[in-house]
N, C-alpha and C. Protein backbone atom coordinates (compact mmCIF):
# COMPACT_ATOMS: atom_id res chain seq x y z
N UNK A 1 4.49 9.77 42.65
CA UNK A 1 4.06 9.84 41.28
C UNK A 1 5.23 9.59 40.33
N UNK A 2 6.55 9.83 40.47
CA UNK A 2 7.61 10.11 39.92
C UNK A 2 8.42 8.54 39.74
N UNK A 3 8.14 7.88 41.12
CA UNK A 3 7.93 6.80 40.89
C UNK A 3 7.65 5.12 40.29
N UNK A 4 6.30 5.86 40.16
CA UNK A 4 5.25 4.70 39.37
C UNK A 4 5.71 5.33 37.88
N UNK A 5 5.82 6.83 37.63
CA UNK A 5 6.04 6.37 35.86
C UNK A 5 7.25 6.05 35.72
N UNK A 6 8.75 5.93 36.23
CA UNK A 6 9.74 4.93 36.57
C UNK A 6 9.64 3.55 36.51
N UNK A 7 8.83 2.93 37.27
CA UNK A 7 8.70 1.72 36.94
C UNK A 7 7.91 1.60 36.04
N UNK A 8 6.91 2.24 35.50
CA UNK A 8 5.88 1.88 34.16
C UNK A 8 7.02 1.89 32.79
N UNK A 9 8.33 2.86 32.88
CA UNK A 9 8.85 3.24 31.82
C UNK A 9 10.07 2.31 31.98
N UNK A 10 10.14 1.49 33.41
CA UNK A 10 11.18 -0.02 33.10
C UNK A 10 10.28 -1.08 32.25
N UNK A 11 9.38 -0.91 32.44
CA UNK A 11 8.25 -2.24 32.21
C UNK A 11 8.20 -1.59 30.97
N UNK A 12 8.15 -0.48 30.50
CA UNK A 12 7.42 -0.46 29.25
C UNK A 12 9.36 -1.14 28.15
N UNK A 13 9.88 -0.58 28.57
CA UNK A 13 11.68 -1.04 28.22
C UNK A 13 12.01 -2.36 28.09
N UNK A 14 11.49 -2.89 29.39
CA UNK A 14 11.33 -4.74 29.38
C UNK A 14 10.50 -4.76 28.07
N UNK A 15 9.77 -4.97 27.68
CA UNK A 15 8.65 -5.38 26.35
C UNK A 15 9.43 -5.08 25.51
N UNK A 16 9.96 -3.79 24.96
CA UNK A 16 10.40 -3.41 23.88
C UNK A 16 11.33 -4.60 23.45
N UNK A 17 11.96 -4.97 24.64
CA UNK A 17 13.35 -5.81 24.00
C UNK A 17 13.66 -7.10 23.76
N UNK A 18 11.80 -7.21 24.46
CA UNK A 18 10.94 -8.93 23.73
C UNK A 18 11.99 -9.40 22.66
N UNK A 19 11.42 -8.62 21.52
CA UNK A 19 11.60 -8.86 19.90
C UNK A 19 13.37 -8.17 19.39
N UNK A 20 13.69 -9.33 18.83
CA UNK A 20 15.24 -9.47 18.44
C UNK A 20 15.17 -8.75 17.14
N UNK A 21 16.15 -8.01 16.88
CA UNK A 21 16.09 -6.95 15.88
C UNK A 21 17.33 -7.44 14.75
N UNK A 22 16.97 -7.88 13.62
CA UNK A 22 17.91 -8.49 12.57
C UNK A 22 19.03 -7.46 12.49
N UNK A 23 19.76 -7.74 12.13
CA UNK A 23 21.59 -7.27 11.88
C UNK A 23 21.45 -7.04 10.38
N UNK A 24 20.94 -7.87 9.68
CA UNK A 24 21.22 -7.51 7.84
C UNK A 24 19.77 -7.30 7.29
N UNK A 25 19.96 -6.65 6.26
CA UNK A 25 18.45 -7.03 5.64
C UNK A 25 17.99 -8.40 5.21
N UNK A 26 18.95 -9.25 4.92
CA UNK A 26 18.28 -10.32 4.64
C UNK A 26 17.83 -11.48 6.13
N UNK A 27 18.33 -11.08 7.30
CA UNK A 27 17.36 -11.30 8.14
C UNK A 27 16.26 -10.80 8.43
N UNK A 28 16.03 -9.24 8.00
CA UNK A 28 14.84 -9.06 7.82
C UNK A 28 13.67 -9.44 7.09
N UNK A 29 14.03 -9.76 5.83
CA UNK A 29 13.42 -10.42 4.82
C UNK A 29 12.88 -11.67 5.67
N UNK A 30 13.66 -12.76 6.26
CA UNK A 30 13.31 -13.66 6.77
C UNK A 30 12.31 -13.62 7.85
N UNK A 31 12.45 -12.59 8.92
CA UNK A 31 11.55 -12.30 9.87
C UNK A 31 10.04 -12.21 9.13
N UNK A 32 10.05 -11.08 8.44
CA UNK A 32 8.89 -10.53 8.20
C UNK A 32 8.04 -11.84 6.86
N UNK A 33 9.29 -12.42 6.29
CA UNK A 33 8.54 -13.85 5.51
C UNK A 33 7.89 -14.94 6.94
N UNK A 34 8.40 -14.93 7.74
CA UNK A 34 8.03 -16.15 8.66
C UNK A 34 6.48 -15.74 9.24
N UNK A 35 6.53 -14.29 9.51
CA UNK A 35 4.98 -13.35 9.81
C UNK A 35 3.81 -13.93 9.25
N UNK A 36 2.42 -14.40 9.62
CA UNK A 36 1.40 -14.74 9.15
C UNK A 36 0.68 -14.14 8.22
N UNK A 37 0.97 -12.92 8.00
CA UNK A 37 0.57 -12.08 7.19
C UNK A 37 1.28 -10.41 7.13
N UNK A 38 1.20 -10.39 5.86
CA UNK A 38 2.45 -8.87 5.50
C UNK A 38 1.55 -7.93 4.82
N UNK A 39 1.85 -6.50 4.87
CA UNK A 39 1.53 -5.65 3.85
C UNK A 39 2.45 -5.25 3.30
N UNK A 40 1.98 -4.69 2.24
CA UNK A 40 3.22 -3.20 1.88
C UNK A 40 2.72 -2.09 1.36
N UNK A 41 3.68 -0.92 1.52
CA UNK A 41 2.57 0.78 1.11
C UNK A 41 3.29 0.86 -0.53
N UNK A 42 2.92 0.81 -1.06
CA UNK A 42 3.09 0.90 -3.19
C UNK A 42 2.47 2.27 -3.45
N UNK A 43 2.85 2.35 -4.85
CA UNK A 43 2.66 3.69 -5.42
C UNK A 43 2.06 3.16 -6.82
N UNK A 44 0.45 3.19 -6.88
CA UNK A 44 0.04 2.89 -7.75
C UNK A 44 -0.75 4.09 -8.75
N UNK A 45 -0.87 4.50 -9.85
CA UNK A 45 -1.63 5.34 -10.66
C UNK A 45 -0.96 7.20 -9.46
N UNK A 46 0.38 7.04 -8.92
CA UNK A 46 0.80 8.36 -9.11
C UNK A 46 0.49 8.79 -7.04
N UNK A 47 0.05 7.25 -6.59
CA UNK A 47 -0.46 7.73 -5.43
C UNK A 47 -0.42 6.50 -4.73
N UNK A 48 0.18 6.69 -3.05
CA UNK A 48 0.55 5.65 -2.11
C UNK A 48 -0.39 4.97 -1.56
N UNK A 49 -0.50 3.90 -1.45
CA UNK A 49 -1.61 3.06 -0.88
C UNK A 49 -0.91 1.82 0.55
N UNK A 50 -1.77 1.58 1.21
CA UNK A 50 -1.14 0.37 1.89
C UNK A 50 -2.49 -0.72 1.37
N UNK A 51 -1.50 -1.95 1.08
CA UNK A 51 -1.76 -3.01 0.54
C UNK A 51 -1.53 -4.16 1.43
N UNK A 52 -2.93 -4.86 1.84
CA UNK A 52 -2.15 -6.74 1.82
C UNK A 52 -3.38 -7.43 0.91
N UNK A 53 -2.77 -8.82 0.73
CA UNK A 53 -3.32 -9.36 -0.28
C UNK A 53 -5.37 -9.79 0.09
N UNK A 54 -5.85 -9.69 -1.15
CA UNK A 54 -6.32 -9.86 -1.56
C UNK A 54 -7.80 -8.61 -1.37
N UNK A 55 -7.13 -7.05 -1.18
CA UNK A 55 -7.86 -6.31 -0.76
C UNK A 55 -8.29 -5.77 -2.42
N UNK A 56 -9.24 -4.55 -2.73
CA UNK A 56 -9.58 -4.31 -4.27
C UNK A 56 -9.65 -2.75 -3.58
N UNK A 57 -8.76 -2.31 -4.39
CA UNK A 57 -8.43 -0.92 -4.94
C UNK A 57 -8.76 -0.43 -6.26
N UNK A 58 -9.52 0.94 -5.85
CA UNK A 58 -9.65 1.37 -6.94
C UNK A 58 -9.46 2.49 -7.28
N UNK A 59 -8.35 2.65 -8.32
CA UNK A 59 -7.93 4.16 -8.62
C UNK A 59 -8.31 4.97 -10.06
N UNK A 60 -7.80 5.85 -10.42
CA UNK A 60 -8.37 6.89 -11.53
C UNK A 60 -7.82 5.73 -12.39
N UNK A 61 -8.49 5.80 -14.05
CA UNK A 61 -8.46 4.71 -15.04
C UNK A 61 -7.14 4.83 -15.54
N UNK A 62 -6.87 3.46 -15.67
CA UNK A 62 -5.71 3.00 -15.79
C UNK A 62 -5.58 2.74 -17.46
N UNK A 63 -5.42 3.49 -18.57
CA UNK A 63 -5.77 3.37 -20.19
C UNK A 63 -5.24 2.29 -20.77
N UNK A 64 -3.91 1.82 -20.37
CA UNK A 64 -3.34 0.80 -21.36
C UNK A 64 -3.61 -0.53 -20.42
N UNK A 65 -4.38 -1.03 -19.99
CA UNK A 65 -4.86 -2.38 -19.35
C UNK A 65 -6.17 -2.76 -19.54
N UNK A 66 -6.35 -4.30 -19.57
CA UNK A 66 -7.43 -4.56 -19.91
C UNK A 66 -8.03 -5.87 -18.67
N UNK A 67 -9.07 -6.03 -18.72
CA UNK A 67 -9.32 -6.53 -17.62
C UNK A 67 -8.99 -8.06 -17.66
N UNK A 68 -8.81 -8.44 -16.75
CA UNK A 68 -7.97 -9.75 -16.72
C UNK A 68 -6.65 -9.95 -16.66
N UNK A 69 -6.17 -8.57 -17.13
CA UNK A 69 -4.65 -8.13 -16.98
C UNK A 69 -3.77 -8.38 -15.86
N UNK A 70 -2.58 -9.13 -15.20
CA UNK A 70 -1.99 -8.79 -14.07
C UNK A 70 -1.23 -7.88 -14.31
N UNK A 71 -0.80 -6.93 -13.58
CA UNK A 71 -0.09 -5.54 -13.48
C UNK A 71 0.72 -6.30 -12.30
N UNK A 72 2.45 -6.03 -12.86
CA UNK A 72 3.59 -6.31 -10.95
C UNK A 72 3.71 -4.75 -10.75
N UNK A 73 2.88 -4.78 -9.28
CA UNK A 73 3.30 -3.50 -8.68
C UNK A 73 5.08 -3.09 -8.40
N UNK A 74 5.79 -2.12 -9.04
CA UNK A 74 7.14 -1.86 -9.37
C UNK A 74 7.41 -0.88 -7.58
N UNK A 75 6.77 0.27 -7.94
CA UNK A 75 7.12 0.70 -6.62
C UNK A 75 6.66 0.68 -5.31
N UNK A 76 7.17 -0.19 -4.38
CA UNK A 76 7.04 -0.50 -3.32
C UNK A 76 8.26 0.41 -2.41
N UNK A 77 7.51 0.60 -1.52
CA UNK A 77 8.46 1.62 -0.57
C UNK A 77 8.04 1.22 1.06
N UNK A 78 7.28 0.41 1.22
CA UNK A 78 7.36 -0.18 2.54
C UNK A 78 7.19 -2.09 2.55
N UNK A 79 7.76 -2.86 3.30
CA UNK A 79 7.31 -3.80 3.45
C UNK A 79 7.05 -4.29 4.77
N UNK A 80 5.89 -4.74 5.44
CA UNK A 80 5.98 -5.42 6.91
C UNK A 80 5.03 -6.33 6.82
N UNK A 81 4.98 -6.63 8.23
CA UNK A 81 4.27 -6.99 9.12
C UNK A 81 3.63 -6.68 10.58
N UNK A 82 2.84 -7.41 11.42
CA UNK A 82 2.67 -7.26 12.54
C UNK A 82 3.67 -6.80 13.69
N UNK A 83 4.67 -7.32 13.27
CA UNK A 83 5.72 -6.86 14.46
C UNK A 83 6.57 -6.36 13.60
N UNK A 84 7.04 -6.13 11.95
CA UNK A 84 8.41 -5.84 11.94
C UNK A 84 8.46 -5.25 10.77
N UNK A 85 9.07 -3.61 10.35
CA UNK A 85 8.63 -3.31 8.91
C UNK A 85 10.47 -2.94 8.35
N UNK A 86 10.04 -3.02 7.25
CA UNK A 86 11.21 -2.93 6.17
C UNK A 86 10.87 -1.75 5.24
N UNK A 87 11.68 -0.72 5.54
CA UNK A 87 11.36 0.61 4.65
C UNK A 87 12.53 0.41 3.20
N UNK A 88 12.29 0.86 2.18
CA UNK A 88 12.92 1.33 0.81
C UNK A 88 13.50 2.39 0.93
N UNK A 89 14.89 2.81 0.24
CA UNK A 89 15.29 4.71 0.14
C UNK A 89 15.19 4.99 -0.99
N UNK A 90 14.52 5.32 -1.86
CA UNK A 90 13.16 5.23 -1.66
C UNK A 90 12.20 4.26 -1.90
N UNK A 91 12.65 3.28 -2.26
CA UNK A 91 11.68 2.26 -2.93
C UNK A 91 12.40 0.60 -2.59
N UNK A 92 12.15 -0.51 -2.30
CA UNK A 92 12.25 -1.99 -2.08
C UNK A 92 12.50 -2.38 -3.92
N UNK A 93 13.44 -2.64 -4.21
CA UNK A 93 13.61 -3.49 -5.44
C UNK A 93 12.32 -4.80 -5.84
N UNK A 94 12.43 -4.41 -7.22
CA UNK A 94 11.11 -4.93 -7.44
C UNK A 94 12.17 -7.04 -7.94
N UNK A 95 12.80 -7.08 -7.32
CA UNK A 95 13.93 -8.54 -7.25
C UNK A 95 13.97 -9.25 -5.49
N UNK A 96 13.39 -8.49 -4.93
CA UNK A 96 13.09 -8.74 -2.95
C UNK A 96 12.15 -9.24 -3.50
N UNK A 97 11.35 -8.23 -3.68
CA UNK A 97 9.39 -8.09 -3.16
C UNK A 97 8.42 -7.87 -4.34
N UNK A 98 7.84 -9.07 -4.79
CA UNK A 98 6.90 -8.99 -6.05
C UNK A 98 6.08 -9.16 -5.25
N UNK A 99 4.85 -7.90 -6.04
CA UNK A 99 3.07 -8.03 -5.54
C UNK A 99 2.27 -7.63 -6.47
N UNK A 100 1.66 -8.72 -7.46
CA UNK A 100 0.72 -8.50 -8.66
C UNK A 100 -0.83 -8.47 -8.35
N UNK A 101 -1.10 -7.30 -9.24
CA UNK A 101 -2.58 -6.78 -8.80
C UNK A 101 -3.39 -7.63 -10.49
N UNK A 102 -4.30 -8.18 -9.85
CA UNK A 102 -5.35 -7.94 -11.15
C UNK A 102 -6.27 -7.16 -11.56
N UNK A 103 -6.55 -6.68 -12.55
CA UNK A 103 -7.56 -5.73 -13.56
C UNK A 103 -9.39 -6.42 -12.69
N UNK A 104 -10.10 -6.01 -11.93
CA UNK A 104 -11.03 -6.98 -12.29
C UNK A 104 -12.28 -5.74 -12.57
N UNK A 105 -12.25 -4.48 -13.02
CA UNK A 105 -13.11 -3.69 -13.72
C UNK A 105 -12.70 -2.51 -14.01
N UNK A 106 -13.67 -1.98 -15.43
CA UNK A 106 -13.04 -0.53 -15.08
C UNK A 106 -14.71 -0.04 -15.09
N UNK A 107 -14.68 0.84 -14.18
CA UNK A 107 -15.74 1.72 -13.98
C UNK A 107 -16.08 3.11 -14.18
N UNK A 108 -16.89 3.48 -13.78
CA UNK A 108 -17.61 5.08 -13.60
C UNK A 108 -18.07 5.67 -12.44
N UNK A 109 -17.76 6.28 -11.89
CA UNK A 109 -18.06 6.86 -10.44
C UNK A 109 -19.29 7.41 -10.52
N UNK A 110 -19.83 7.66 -9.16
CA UNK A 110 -21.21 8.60 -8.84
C UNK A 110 -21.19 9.57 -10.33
N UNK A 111 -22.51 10.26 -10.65
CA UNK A 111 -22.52 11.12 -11.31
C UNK A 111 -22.18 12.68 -10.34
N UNK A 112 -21.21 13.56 -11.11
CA UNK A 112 -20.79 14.95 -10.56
C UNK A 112 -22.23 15.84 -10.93
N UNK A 113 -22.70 16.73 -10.53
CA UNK A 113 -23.29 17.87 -10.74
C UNK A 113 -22.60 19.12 -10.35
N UNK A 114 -22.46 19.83 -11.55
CA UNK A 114 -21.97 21.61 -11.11
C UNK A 114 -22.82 22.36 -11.53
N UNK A 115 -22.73 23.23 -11.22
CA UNK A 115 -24.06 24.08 -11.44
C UNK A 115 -23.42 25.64 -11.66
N UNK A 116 -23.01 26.13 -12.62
CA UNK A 116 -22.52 27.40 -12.88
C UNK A 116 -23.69 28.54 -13.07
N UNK A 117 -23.08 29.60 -12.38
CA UNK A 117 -24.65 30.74 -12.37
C UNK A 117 -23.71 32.22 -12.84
N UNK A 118 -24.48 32.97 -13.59
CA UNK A 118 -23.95 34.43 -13.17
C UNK A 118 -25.23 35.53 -12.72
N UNK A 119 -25.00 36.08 -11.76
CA UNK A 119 -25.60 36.88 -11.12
C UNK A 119 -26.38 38.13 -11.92
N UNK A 120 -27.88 37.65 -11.74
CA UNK A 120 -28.72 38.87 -12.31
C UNK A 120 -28.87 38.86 -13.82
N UNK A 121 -27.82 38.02 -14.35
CA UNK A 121 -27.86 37.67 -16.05
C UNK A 121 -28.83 36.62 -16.37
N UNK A 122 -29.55 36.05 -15.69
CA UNK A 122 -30.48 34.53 -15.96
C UNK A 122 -29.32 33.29 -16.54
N UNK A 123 -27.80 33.58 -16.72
CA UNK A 123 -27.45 32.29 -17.09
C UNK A 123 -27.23 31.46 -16.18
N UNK A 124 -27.52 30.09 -16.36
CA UNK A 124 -27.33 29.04 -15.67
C UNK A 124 -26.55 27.99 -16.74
N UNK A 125 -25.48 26.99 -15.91
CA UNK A 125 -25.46 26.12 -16.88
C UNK A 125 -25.15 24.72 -16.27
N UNK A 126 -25.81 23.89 -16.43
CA UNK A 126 -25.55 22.42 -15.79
C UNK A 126 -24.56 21.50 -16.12
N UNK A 127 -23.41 21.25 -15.29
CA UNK A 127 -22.17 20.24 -16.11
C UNK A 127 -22.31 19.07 -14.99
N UNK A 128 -22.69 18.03 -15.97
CA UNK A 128 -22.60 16.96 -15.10
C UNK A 128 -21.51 15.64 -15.94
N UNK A 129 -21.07 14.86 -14.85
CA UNK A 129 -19.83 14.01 -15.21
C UNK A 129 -19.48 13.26 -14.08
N UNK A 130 -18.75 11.82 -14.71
CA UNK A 130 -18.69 10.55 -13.90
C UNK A 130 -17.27 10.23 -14.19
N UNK A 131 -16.42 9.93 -13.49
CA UNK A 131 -15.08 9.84 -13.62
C UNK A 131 -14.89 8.63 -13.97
N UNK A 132 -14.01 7.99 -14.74
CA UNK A 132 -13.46 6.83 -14.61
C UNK A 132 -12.63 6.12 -13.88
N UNK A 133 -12.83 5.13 -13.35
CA UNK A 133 -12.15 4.35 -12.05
C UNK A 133 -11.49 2.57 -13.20
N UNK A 134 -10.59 1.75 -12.59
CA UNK A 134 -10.12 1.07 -12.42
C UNK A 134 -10.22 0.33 -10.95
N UNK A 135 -10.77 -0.93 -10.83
CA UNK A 135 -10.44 -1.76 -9.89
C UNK A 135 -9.59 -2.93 -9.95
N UNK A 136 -8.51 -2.55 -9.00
CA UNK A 136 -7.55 -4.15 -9.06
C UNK A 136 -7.91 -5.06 -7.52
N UNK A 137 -7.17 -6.11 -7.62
CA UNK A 137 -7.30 -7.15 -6.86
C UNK A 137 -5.96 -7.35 -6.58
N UNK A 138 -5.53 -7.20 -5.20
CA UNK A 138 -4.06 -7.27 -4.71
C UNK A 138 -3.81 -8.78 -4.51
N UNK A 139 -2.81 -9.40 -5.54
CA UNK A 139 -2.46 -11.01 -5.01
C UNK A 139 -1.53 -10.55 -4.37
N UNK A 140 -0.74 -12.30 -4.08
CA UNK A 140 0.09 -12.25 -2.69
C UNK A 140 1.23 -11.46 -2.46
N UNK A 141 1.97 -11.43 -1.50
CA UNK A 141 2.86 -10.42 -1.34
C UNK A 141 4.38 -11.79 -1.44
N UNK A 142 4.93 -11.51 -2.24
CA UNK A 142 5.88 -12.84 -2.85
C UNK A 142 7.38 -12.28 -2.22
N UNK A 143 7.92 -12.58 -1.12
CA UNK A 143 9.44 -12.96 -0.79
C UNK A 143 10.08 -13.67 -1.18
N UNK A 144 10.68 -13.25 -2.54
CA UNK A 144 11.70 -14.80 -2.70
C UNK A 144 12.64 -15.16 -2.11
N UNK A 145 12.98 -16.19 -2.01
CA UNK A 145 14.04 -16.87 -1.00
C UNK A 145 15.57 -15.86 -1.41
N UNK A 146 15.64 -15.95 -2.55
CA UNK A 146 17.03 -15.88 -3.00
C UNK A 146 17.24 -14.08 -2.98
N UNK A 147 15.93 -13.45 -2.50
CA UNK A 147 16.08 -11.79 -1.91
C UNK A 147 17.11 -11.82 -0.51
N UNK A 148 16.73 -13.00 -0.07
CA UNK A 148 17.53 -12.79 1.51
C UNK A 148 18.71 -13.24 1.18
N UNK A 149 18.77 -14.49 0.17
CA UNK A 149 20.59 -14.87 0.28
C UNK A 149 21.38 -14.05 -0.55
N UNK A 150 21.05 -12.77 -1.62
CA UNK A 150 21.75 -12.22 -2.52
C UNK A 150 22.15 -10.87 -1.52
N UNK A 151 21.84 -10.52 -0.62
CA UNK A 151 22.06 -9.30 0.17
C UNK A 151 23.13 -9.34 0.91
C-alpha cells in the first residue's frame, strides 16, 4: 500500500513540473496574456467578485452612474487563467490590468415582506420593500503590452 501511494505521489510530481513557472512578473503577464481566456476577482460596490468577460453582475445601486455608462474596474486583486494566476498585495495596478464594466440597468429586486406583530396587543404591521440593484456587463480583460515591459 505504501508503495502505490509512492509512486502515485512521483506521478503526481512528474505533472506538476509540466508547466514552467515565470521568474518576473512580466513573464507572468505574458503567460497568462497568451491563455485563451482570463478572469480576475475585483472589488466592485464594497464586495469581491470573480469576473471574466462578458458575464452581468449585479450589485446594490450604484447612484452616480447612468446607464450606458462604462465604469474601469480600479480594484483588482487577482488576475488568471486556466493554468496560471497572478495575485495583487493587495491589489494589481489599475496600469497592468484594465477591465471596463458597462451600466446596462438599474433595477428593483423581488418585493420584501415583514410582518411585525406584538403579542396579545392586536398590533400588526406590514413593511414591504424592493431593493435597488445595478446591472453591469464585464468587457474584456485588457493586458497591455507595455505592463510586461515596464516591470
Amino acid at each position: 500500500m505504501a508503495s502505490v501511494f509512492a509512486r502515485g505521489l512521483r506521478t503526481c510530481i512528474q505533472i506538476r513540473s509540466a508547466h514552467t513557472l515565470p521568474r518576473t512578473a512580466a513573464s507572468a503577464f505574458d503567460l497568462i496574456r497568451a491563455q485563451p481566456s482570463q478572469y480576475v476577482v475585483a472589488t466592485v460596490a464594497g464586495r469581491k467578485y470573480l469576473l471574466t468577460p462578458r458575464d452581468v453582475l449585479t450589485v446594490p445601486r450604484l447612484k452616480d452612474v447612468n446607464v450606458g455608462d462604462v465604469v474601469a474596474l480600479s480594484d483588482i486583486h487577482e488576475l488568471g487563467s486556466r493554468e496560471y494566476t497572478l495575485r495583487g498585495n493587495p491589489v494589481i495596478s489599475a496600469d497592468k490590468v484594465r477591465v471596463d464594466a458597462t451600466v446596462i440597468e438599474h433595477t428593483r429586486g423581488a418585493q420584501e415582506v415583514v410582518v411585525k406583530r406584538k403579542r396579545r396587543k392586536g398590533y400588526y404591521k406590514t413593511i414591504r420593500n424592493k431593493h435597488p440593484f445595478t446591472r453591469l456587463r464585464i468587457g474584456n480583460i485588457d493586458i497591455p503590452l507595455a505592463a510586461s515591459t515596464q516591470l
